[in-house]
PDB file of N, CA and C in Angstrom:
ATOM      1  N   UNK A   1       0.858  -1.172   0.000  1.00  0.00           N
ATOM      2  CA  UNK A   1       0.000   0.000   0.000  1.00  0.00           C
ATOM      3  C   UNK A   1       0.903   1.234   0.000  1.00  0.00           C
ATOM      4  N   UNK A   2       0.496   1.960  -0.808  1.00  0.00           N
ATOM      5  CA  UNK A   2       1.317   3.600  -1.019  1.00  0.00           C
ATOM      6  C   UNK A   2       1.171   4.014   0.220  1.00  0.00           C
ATOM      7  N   UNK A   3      -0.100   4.733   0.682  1.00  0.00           N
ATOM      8  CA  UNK A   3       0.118   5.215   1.982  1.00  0.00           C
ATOM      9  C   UNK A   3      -1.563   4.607   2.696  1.00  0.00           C
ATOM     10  N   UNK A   4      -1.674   5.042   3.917  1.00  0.00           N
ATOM     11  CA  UNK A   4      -2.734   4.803   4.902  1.00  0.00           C
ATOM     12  C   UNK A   4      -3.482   6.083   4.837  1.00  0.00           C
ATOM     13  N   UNK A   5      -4.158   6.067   3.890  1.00  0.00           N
ATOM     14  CA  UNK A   5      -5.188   6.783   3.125  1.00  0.00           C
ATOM     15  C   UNK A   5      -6.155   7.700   3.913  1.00  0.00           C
ATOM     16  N   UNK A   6      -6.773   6.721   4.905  1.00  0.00           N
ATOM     17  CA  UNK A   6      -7.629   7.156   6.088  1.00  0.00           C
ATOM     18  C   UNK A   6      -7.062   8.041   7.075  1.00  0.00           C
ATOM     19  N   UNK A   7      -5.825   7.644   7.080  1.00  0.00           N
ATOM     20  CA  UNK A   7      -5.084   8.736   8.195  1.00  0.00           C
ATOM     21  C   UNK A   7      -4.573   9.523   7.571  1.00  0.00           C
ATOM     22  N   UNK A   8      -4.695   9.455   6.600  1.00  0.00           N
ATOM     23  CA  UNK A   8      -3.888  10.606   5.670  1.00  0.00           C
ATOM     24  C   UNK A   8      -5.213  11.955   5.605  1.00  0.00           C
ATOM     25  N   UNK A   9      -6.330  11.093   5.189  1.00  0.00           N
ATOM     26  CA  UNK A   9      -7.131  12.127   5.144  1.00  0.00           C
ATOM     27  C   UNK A   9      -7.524  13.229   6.514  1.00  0.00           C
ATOM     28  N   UNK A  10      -7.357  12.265   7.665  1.00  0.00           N
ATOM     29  CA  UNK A  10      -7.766  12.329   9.235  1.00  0.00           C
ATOM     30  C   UNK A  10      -6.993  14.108   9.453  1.00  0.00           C
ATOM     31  N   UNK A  11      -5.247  13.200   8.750  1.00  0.00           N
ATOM     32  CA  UNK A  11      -4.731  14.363   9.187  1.00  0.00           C
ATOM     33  C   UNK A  11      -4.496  16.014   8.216  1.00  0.00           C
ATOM     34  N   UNK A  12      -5.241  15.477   7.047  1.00  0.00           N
ATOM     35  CA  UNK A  12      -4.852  16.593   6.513  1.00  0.00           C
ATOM     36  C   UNK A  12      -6.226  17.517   7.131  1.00  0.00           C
ATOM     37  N   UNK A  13      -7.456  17.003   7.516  1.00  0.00           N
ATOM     38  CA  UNK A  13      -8.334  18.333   7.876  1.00  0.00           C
ATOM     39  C   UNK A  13      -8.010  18.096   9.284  1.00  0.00           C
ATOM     40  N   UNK A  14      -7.257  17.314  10.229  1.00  0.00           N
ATOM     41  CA  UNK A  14      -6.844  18.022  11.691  1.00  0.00           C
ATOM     42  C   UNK A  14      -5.823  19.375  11.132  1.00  0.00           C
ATOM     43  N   UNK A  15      -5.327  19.337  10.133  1.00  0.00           N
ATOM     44  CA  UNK A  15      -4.241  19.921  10.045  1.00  0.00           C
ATOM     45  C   UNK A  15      -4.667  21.490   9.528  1.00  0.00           C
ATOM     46  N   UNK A  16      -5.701  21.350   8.439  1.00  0.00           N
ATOM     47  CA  UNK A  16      -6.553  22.334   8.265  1.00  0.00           C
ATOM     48  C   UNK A  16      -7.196  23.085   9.133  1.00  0.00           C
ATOM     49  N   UNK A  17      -7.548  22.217  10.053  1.00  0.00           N
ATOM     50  CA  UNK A  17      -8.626  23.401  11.041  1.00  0.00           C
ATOM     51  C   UNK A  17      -7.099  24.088  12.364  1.00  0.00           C
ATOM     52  N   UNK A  18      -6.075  23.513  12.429  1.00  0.00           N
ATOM     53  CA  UNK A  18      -5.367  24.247  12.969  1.00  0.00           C
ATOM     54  C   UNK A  18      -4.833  25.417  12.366  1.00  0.00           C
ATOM     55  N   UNK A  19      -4.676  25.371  11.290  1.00  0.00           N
ATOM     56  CA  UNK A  19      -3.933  26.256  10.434  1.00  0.00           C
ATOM     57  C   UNK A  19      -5.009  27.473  10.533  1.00  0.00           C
ATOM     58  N   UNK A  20      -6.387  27.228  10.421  1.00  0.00           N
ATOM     59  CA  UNK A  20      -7.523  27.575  10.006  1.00  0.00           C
ATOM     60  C   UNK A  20      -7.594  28.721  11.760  1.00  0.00           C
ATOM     61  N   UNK A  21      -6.817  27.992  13.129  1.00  0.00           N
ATOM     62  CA  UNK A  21      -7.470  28.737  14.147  1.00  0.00           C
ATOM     63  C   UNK A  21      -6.304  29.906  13.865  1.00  0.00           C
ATOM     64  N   UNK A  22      -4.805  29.648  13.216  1.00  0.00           N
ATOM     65  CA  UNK A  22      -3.923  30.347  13.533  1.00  0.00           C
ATOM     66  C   UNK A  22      -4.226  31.648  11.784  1.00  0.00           C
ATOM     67  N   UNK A  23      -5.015  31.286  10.699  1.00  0.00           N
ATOM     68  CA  UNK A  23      -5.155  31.939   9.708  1.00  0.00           C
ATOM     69  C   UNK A  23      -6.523  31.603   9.462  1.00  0.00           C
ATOM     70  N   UNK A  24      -7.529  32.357  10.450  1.00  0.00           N
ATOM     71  CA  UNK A  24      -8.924  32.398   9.912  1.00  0.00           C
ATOM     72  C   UNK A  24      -9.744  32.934   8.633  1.00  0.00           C
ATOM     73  N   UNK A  25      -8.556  34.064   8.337  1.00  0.00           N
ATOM     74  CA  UNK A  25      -9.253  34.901   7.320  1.00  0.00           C
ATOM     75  C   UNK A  25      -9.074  33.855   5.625  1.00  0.00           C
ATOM     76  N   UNK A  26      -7.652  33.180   6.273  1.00  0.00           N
ATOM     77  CA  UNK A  26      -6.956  32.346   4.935  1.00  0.00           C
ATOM     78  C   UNK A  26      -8.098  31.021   4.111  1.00  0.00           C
ATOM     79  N   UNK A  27      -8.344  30.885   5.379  1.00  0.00           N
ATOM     80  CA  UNK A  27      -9.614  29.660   5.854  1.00  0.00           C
ATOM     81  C   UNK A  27     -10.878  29.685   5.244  1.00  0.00           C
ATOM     82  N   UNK A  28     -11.717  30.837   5.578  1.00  0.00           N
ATOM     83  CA  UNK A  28     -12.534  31.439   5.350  1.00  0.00           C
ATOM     84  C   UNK A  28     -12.845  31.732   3.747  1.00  0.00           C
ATOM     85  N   UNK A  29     -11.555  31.851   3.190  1.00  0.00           N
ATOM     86  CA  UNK A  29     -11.484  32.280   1.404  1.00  0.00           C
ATOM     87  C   UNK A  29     -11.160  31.424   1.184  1.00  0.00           C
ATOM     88  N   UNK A  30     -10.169  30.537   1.577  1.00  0.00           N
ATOM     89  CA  UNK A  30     -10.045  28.682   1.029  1.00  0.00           C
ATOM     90  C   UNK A  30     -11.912  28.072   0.720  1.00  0.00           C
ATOM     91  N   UNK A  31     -12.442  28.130   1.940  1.00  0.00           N
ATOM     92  CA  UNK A  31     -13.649  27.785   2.165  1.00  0.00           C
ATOM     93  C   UNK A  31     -14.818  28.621   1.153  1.00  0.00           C
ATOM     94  N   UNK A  32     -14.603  29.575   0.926  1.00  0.00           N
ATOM     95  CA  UNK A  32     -15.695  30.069  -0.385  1.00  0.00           C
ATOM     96  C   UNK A  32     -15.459  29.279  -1.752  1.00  0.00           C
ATOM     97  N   UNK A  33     -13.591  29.585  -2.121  1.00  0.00           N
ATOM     98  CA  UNK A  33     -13.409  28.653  -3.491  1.00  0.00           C
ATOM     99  C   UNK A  33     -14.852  27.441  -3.367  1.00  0.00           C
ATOM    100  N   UNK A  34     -14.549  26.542  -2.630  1.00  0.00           N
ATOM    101  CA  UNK A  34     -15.094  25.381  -2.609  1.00  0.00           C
ATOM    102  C   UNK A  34     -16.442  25.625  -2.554  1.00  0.00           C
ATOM    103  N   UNK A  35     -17.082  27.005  -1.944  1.00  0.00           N
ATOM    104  CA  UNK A  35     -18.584  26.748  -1.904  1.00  0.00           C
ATOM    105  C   UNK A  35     -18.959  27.716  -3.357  1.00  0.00           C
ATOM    106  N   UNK A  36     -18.120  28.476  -3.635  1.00  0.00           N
ATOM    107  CA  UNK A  36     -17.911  28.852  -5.128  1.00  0.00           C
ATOM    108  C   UNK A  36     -18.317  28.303  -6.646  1.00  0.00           C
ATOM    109  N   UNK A  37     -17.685  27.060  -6.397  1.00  0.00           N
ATOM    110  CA  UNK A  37     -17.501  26.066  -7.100  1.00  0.00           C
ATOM    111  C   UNK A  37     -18.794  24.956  -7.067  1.00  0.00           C
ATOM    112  N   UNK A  38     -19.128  24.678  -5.957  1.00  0.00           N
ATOM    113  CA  UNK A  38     -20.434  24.149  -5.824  1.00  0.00           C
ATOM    114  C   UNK A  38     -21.664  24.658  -6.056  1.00  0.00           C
ATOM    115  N   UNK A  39     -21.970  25.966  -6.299  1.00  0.00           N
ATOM    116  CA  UNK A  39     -22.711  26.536  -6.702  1.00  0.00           C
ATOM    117  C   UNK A  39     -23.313  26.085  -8.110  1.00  0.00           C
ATOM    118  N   UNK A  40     -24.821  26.161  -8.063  1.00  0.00           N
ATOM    119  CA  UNK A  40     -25.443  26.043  -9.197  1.00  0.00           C
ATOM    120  C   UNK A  40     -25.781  24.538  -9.275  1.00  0.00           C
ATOM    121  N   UNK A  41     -26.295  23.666 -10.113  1.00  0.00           N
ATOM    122  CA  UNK A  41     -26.729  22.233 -10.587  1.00  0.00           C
ATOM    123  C   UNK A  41     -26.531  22.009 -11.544  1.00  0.00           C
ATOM    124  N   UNK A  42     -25.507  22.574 -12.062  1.00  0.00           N
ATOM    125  CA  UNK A  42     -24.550  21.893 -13.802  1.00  0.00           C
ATOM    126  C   UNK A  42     -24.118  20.620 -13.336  1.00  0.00           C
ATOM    127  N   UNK A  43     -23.182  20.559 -12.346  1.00  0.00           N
ATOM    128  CA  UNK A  43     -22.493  19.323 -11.932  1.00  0.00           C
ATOM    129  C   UNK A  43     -22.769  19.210 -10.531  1.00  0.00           C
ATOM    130  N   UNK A  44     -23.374  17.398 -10.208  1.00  0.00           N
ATOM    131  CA  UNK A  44     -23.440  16.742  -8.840  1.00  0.00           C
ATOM    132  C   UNK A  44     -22.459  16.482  -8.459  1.00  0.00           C
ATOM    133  N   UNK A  45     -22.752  17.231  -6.843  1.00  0.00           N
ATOM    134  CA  UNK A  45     -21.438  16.404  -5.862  1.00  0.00           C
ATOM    135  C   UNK A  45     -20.676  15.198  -6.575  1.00  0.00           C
ATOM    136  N   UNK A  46     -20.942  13.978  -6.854  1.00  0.00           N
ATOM    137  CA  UNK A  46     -19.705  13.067  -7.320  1.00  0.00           C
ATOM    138  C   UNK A  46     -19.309  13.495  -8.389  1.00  0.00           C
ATOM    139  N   UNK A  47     -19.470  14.011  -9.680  1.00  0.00           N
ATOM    140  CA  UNK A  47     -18.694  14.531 -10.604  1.00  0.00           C
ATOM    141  C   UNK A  47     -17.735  15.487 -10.100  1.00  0.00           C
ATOM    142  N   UNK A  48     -18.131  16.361  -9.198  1.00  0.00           N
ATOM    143  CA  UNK A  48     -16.962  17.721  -8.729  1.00  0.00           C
ATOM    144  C   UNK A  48     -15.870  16.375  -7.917  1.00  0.00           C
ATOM    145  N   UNK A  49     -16.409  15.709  -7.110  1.00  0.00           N
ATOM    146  CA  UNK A  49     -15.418  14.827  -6.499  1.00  0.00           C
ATOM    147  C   UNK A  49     -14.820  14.006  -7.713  1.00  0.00           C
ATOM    148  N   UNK A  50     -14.843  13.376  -8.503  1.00  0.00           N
ATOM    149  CA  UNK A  50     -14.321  12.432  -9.347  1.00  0.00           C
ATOM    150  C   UNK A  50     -13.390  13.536 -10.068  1.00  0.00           C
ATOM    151  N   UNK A  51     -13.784  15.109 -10.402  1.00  0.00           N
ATOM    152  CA  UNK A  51     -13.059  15.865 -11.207  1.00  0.00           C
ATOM    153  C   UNK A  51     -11.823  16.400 -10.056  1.00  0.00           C
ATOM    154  N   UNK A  52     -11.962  16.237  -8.754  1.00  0.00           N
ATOM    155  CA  UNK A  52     -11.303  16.516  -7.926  1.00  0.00           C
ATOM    156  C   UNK A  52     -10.098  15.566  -7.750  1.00  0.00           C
ATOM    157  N   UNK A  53     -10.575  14.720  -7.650  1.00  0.00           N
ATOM    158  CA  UNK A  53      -9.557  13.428  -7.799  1.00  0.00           C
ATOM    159  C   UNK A  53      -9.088  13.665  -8.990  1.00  0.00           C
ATOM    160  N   UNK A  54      -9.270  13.897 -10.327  1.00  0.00           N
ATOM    161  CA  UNK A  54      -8.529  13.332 -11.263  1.00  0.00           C
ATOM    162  C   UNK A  54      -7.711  15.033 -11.025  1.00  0.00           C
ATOM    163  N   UNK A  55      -7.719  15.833 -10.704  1.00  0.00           N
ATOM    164  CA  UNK A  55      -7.053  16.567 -10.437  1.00  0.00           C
ATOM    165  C   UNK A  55      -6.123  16.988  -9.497  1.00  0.00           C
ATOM    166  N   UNK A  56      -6.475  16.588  -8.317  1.00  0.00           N
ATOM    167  CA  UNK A  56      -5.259  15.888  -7.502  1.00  0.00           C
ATOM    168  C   UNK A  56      -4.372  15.043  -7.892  1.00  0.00           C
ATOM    169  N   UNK A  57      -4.434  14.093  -8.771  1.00  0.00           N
ATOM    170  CA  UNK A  57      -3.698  13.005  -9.470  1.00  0.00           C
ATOM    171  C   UNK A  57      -2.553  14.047 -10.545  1.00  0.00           C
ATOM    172  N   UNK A  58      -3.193  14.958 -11.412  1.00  0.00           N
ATOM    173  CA  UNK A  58      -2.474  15.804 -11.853  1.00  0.00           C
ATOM    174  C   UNK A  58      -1.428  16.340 -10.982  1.00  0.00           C
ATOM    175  N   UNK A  59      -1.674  16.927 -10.122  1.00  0.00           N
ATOM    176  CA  UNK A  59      -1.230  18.145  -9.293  1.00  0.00           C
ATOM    177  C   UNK A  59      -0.231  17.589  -8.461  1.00  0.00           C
ATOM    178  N   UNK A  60      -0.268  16.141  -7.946  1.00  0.00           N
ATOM    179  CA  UNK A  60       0.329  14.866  -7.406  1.00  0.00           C
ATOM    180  C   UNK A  60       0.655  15.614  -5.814  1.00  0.00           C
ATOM    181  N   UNK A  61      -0.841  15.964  -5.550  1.00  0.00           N
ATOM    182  CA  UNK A  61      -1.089  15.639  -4.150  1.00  0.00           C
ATOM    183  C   UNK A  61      -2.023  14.516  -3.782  1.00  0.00           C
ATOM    184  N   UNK A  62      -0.872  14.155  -2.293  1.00  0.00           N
ATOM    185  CA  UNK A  62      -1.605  13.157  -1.628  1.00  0.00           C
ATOM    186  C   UNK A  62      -2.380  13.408  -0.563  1.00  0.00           C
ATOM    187  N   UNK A  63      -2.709  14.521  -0.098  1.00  0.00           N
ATOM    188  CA  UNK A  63      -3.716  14.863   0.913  1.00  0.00           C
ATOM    189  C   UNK A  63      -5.067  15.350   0.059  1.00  0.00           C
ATOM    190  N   UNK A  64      -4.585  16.081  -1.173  1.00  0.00           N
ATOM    191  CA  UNK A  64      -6.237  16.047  -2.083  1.00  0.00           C
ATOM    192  C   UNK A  64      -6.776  14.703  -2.729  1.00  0.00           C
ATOM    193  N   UNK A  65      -5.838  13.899  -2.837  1.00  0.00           N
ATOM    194  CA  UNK A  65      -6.574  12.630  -2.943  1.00  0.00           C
ATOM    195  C   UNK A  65      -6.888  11.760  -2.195  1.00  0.00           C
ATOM    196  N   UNK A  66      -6.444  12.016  -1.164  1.00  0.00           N
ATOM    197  CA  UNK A  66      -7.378  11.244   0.223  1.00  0.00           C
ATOM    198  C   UNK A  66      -8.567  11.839   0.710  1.00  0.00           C
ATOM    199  N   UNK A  67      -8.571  13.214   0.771  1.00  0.00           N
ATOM    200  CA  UNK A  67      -9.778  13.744   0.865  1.00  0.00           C
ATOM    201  C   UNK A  67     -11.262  13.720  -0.020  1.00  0.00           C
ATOM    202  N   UNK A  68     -10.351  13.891  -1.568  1.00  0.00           N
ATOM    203  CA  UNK A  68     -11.675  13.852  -2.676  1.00  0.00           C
ATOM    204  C   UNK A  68     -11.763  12.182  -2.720  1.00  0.00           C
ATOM    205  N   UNK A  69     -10.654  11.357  -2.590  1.00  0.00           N
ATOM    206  CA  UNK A  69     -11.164   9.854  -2.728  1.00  0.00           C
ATOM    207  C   UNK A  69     -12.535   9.590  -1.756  1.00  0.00           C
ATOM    208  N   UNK A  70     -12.372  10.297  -0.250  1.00  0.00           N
ATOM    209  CA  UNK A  70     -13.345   9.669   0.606  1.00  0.00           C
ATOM    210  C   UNK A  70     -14.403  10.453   0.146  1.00  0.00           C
ATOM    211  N   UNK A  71     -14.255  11.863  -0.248  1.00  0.00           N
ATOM    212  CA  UNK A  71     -15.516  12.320  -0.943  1.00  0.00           C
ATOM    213  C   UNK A  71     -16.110  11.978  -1.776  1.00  0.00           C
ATOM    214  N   UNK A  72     -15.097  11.406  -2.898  1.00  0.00           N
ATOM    215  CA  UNK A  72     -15.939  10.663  -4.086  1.00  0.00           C
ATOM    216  C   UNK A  72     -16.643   9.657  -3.152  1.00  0.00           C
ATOM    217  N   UNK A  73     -15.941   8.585  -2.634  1.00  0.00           N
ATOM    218  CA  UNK A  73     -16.695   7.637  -2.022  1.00  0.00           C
ATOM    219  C   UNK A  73     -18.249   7.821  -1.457  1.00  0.00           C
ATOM    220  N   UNK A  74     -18.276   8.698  -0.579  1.00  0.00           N
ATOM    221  CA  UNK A  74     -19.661   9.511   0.200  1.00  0.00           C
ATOM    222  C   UNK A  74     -20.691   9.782  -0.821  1.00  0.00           C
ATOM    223  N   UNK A  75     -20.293  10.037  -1.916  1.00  0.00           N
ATOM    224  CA  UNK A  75     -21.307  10.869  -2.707  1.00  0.00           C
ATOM    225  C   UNK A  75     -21.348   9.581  -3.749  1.00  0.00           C
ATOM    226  N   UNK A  76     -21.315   8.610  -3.687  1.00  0.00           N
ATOM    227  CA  UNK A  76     -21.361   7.409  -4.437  1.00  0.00           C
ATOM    228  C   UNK A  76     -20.456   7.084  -5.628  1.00  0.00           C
ATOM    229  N   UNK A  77     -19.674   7.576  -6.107  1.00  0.00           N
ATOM    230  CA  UNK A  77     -18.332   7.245  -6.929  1.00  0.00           C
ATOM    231  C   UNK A  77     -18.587   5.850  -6.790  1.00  0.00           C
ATOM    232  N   UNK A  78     -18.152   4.843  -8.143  1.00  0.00           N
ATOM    233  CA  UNK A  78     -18.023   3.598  -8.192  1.00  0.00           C
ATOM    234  C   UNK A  78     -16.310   3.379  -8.593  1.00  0.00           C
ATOM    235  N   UNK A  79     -16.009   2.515  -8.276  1.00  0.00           N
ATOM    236  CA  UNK A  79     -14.929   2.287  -8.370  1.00  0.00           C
ATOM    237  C   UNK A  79     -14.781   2.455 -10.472  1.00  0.00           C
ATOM    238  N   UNK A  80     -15.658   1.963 -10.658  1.00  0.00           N
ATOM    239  CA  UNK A  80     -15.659   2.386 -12.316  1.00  0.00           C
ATOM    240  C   UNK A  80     -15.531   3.636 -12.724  1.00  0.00           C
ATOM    241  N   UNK A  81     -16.469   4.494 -12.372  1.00  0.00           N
ATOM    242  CA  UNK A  81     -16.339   5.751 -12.409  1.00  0.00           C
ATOM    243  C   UNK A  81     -15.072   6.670 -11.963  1.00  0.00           C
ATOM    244  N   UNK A  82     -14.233   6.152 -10.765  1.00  0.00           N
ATOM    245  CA  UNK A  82     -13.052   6.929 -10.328  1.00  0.00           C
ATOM    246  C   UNK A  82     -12.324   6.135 -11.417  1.00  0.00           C
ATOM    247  N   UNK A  83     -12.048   5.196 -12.027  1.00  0.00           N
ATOM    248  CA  UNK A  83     -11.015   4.503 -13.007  1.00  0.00           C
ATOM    249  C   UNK A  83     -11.232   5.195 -14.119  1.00  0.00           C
ATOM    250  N   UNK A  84     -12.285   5.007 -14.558  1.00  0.00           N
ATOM    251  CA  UNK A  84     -12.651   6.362 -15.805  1.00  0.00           C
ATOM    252  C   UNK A  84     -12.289   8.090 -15.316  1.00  0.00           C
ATOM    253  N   UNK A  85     -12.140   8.683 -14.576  1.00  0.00           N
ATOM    254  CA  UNK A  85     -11.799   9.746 -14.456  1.00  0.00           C
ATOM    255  C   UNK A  85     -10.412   9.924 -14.351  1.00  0.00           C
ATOM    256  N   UNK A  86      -9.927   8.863 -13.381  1.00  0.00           N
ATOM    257  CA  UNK A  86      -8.749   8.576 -13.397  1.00  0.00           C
ATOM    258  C   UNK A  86      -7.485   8.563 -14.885  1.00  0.00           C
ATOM    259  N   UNK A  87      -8.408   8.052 -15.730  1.00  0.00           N
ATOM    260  CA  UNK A  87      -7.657   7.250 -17.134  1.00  0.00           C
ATOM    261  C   UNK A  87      -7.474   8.719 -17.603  1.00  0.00           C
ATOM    262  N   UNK A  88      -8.794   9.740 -17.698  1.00  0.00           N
ATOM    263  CA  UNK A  88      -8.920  10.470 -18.469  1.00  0.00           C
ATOM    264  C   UNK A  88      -7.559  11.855 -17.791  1.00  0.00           C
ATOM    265  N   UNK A  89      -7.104  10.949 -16.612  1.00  0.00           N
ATOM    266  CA  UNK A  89      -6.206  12.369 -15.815  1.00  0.00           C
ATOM    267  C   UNK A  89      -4.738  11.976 -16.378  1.00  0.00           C
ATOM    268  N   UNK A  90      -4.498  10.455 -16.532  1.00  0.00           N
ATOM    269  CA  UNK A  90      -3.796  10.327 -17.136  1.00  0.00           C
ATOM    270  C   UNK A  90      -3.554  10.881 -18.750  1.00  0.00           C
ATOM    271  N   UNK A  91      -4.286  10.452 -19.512  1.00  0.00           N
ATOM    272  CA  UNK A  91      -4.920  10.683 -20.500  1.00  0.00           C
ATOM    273  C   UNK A  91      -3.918  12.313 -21.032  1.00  0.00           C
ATOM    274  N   UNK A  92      -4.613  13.177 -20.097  1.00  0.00           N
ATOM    275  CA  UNK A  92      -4.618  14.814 -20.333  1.00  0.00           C
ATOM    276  C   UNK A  92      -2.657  15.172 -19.946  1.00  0.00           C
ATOM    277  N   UNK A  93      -2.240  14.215 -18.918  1.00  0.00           N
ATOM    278  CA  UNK A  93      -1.143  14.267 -18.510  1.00  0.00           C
ATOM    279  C   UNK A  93       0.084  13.894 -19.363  1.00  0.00           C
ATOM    280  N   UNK A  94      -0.221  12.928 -20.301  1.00  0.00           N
ATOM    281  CA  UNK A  94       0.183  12.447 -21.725  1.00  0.00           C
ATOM    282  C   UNK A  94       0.199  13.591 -22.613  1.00  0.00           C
ATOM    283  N   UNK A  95      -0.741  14.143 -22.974  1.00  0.00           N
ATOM    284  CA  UNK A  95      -0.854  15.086 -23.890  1.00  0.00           C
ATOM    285  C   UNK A  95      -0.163  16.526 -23.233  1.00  0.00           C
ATOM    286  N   UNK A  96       0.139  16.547 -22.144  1.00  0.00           N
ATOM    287  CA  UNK A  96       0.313  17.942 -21.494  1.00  0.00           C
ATOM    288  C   UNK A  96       1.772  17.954 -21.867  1.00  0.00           C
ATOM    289  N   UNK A  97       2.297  16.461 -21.800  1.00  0.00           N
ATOM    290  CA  UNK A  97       3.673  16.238 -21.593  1.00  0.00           C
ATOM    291  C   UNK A  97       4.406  15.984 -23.292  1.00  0.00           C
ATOM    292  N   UNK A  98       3.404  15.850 -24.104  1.00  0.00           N
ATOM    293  CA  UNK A  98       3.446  15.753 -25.737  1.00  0.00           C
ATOM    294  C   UNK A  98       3.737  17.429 -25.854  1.00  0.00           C
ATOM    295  N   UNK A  99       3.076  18.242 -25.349  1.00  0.00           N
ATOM    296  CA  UNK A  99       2.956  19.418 -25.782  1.00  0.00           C
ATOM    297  C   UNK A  99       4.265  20.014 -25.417  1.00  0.00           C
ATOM    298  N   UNK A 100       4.512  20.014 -24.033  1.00  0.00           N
ATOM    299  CA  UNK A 100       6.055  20.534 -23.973  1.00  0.00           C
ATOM    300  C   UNK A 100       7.113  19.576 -24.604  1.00  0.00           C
ATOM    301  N   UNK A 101       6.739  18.657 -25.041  1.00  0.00           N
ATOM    302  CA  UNK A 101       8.062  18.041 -25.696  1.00  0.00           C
ATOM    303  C   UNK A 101       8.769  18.900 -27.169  1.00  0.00           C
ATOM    304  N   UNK A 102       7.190  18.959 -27.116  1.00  0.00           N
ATOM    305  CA  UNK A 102       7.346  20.408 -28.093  1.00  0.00           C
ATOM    306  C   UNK A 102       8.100  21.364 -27.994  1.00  0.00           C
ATOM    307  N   UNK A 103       7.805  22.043 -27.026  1.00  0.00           N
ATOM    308  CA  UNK A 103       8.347  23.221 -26.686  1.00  0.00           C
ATOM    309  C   UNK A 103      10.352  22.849 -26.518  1.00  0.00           C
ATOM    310  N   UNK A 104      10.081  21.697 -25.897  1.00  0.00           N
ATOM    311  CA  UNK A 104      11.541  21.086 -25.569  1.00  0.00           C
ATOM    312  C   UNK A 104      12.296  21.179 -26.917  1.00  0.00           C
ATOM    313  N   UNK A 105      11.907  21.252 -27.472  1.00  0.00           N
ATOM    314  CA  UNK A 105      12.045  20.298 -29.171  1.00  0.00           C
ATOM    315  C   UNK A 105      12.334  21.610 -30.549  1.00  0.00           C
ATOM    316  N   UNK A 106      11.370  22.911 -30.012  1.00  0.00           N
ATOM    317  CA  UNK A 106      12.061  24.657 -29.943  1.00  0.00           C
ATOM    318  C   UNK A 106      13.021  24.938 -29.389  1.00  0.00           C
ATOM    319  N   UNK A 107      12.897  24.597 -27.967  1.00  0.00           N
ATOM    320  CA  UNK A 107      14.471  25.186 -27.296  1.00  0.00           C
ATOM    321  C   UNK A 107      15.560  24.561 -28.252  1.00  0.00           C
ATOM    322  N   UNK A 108      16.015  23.190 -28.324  1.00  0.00           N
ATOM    323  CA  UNK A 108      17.221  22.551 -28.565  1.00  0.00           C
ATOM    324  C   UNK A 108      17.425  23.362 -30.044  1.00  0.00           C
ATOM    325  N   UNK A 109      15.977  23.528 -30.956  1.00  0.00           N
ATOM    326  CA  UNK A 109      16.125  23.904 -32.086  1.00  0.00           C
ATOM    327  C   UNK A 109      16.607  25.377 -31.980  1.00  0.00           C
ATOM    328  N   UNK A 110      16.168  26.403 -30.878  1.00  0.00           N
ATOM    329  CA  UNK A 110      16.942  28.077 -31.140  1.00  0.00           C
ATOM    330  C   UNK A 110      18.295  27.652 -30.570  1.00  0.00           C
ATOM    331  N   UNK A 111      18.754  26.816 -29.982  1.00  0.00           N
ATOM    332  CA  UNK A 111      20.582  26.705 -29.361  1.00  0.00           C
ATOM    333  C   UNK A 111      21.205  26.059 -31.267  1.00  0.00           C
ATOM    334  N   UNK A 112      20.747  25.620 -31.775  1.00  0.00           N
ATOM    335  CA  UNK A 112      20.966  24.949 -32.826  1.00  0.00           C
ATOM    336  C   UNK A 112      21.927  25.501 -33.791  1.00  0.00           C
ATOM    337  N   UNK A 113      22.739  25.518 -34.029  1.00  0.00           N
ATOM    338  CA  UNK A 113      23.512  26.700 -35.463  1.00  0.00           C
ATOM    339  C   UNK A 113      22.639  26.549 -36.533  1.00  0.00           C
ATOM    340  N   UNK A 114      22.352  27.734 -36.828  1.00  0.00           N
ATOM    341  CA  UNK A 114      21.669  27.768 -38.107  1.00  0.00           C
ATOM    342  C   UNK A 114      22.314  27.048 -39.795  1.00  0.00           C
ATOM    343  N   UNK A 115      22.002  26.826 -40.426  1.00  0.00           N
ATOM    344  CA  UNK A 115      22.815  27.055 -41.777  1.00  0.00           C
ATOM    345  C   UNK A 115      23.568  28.357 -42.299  1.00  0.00           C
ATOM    346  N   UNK A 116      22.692  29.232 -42.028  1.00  0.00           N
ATOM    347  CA  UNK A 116      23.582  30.468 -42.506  1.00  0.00           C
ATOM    348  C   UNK A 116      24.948  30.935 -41.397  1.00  0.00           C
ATOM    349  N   UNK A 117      25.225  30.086 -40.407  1.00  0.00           N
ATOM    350  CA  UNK A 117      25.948  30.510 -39.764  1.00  0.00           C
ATOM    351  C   UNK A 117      26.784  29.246 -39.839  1.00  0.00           C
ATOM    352  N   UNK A 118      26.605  28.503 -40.477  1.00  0.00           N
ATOM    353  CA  UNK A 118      27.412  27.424 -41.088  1.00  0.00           C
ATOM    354  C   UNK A 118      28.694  27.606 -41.751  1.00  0.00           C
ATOM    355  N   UNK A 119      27.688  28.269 -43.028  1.00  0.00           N
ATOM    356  CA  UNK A 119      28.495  28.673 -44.388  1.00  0.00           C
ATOM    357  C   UNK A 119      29.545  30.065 -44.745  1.00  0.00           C
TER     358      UNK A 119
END
């Protein structure tokens, strides 16, 4: 097992609400994003959680994916459904990493001697 998931989650909101007594105001605007975001009925609780997870997976935190995992869980996420969101985080992470290869692939080409500086 990577890590102990449950305690991972335990401690990242013990860890939050301390932070939260010593930076209330920080807390407080952390806490709108999220009710921000929930706003409206475009997307149900488990989609924002499944999009949460596959975005934690991006971001390659392990305290947002212990948290949105147990959230997905709560709000009914199937293990199918987090694998499909999952694929698709991979998926985007492939292509993110195609794109700067690109860019990689410009740099080496402006260090490059030109032809006219050949001849």
């Amino acid at each position: 097992m990577f890590s102990d998931w449950t305690n991972t989650s335990s401690h990242v909101k013990r860890s939050f609400g301390a932070l939260g007594k010593a930076h209330p105001k920080m807390l407080a605007a952390y806490q709108s994003l999220g009710a921000a975001a929930a706003e409206g009925n475009a997307l149900d609780a488990k989609t924002r959680e499944l999009i949460s997870l596959a975005v934690a997976v991006t971001t390659r935190c392990d305290g947002c994916i212990s948290v949105h995992a147990q959230a997905a869980v709560a709000n009914g996420a199937t293990e199918a459904e987090v694998a499909q969101a999952l694929a698709t985080a991979i998926a985007l992470n492939a292509g993110a990493a195609y794109v700067y290869s690109l860019h990689a692939l410009e740099a080496v080409q402006a260090f490059e001697p030109s032809d006219a500086a050949q001849g």
